[in-house]
Protein backbone atom coordinates (compact mmCIF):
# COMPACT_ATOMS: atom_id res chain seq x y z
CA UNK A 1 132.78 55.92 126.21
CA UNK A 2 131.77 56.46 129.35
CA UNK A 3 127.83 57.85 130.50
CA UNK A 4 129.01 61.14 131.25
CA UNK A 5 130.42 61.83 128.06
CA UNK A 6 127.88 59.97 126.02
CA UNK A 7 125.29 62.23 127.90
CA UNK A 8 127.50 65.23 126.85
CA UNK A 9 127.75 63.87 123.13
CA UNK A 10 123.50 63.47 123.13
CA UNK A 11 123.06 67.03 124.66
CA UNK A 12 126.07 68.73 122.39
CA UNK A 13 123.65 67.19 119.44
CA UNK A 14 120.28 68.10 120.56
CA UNK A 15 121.71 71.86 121.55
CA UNK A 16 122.84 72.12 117.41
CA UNK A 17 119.45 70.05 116.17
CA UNK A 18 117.80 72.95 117.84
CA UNK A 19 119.99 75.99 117.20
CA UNK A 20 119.05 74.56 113.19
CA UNK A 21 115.58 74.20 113.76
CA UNK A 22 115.30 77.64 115.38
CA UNK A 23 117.38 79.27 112.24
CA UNK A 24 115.13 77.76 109.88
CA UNK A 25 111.97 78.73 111.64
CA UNK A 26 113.50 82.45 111.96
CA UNK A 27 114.30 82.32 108.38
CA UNK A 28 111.10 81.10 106.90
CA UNK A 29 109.18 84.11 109.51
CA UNK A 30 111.34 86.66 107.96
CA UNK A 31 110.40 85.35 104.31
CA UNK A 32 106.99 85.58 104.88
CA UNK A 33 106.84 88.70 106.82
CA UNK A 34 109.11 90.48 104.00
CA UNK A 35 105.85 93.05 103.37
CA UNK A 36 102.83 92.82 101.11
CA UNK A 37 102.25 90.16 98.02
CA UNK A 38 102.96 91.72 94.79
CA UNK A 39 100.51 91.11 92.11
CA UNK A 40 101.14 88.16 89.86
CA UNK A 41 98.88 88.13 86.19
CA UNK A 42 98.14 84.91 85.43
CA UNK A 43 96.80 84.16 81.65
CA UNK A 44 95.06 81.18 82.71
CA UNK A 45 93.55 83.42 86.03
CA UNK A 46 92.76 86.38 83.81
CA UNK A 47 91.16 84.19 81.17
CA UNK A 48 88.31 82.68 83.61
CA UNK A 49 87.75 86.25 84.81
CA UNK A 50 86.89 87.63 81.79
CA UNK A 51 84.96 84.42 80.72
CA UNK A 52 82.78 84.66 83.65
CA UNK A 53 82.09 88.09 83.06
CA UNK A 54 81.01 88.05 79.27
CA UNK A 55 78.13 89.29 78.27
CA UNK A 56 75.55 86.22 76.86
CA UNK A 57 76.03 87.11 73.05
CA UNK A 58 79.57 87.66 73.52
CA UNK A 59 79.82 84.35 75.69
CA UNK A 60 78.33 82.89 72.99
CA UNK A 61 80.96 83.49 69.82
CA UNK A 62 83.72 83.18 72.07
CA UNK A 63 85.03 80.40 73.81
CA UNK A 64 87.85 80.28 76.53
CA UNK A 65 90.71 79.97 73.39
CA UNK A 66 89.57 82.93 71.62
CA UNK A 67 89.52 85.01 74.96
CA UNK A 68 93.72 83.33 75.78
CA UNK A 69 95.22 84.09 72.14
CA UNK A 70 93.25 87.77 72.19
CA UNK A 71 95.33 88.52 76.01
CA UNK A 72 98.58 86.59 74.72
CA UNK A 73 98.78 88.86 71.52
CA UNK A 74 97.76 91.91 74.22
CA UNK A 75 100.64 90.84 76.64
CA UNK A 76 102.39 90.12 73.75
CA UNK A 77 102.02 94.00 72.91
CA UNK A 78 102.14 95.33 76.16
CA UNK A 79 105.52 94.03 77.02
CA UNK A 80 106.91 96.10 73.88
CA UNK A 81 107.95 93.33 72.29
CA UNK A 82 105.61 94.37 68.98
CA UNK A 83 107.99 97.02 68.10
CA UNK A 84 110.24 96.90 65.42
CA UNK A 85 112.95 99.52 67.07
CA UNK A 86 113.02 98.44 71.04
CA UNK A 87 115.04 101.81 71.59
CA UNK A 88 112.19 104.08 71.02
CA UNK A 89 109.72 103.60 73.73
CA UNK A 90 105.92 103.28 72.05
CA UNK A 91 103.37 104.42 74.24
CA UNK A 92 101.43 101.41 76.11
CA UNK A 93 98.34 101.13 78.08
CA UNK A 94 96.19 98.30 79.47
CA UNK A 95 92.86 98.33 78.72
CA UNK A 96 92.45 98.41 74.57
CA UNK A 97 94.42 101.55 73.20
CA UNK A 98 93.54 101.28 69.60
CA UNK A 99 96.80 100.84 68.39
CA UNK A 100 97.01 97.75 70.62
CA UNK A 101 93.56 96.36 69.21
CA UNK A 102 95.12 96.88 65.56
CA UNK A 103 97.91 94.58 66.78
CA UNK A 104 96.14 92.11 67.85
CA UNK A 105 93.42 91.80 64.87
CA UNK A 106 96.23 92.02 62.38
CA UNK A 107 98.51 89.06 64.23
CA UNK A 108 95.45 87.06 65.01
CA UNK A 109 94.40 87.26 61.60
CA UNK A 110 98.01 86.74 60.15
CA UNK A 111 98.99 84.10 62.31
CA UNK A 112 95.87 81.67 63.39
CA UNK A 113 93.75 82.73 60.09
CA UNK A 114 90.98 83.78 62.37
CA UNK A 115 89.35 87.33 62.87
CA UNK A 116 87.03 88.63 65.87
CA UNK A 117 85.27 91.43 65.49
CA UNK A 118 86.49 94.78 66.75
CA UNK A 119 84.10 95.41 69.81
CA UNK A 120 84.69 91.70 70.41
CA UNK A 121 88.55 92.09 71.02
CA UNK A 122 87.68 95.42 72.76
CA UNK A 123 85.43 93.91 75.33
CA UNK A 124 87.52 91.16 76.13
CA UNK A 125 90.52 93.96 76.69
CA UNK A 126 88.26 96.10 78.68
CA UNK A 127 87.56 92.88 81.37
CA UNK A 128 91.36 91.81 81.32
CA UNK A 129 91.52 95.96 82.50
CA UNK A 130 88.82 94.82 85.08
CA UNK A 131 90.64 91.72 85.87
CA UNK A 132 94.02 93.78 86.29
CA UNK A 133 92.18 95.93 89.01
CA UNK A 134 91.13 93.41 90.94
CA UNK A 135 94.46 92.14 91.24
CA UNK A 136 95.84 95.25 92.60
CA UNK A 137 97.89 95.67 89.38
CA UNK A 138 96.46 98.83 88.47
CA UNK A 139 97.82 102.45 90.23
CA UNK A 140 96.37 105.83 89.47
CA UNK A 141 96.31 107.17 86.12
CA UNK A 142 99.62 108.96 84.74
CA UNK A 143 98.69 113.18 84.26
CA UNK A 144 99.35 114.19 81.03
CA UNK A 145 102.52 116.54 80.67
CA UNK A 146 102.30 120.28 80.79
């Protein structure tokens, strides 16, 4: 091969090392300037929130995996998946509906053979509500029809 061409050969590489380079460095910009960061609820995030936040007594008969199964049976609910009938829509809200806290006593009770008391399950519901604000994952309340 002669110099000329293998100078050719070494530029006709370095022109497509960069054209690649320059696509993936245009690609990653446009992933990351695709708009604003969607919230993401994290169990184990929401969890240390509301532990932080408890209230001394309450702190004090509930520990970090009383506060996870209370949210799991709450997501749990929230997600619909509680309903017998998936076809009719049942009403949900964050926050402790008392429906939702019914759920949640009954399956905790059913299922782990443990039982919180009311205001206990409600307070921990009303700081995963707190901890769903601060994430951004909470928009204005829905008006009521009519």
């Amino acid at each position: 091969m002669s110099g000329v061409t293998t100078v050719a050969l070494a530029g006709l590489l370095a022109a497509i090392f960069f054209f690649i380079v320059a696509a993936l460095v245009y690609q990653e910009a446009k992933r990351r300037s695709s708009g604003p960061i969607e919230p993401v609820y994290v169990v184990e995030d929401a969890v240390a929130f509301i532990h932080e936040r408890l209230d001394s007594e309450l702190a004090a008969r509930l520990r970090r995996s009383d506060i996870r199964r209370i949210i799991e049976w709450e997501v749990y609910y929230l997600q619909g998946l509680a309903q017998r009938r998936r076809r009719t829509p049942v009403e949900v809200t964050a926050g402790g509906a008392p429906a939702a806290v019914e759920y949640i006593m009954d399956q905790i009770a059913l299922r782990h053979g443990v039982s919180y008391p009311r205001d206990d399950v409600v307070a921990v519901l009303a700081l995963e509500a707190e901890y769903l604000a601060a994430i951004g994952a909470v928009g204005e309340p829905v008006g009521g029809e009519g």
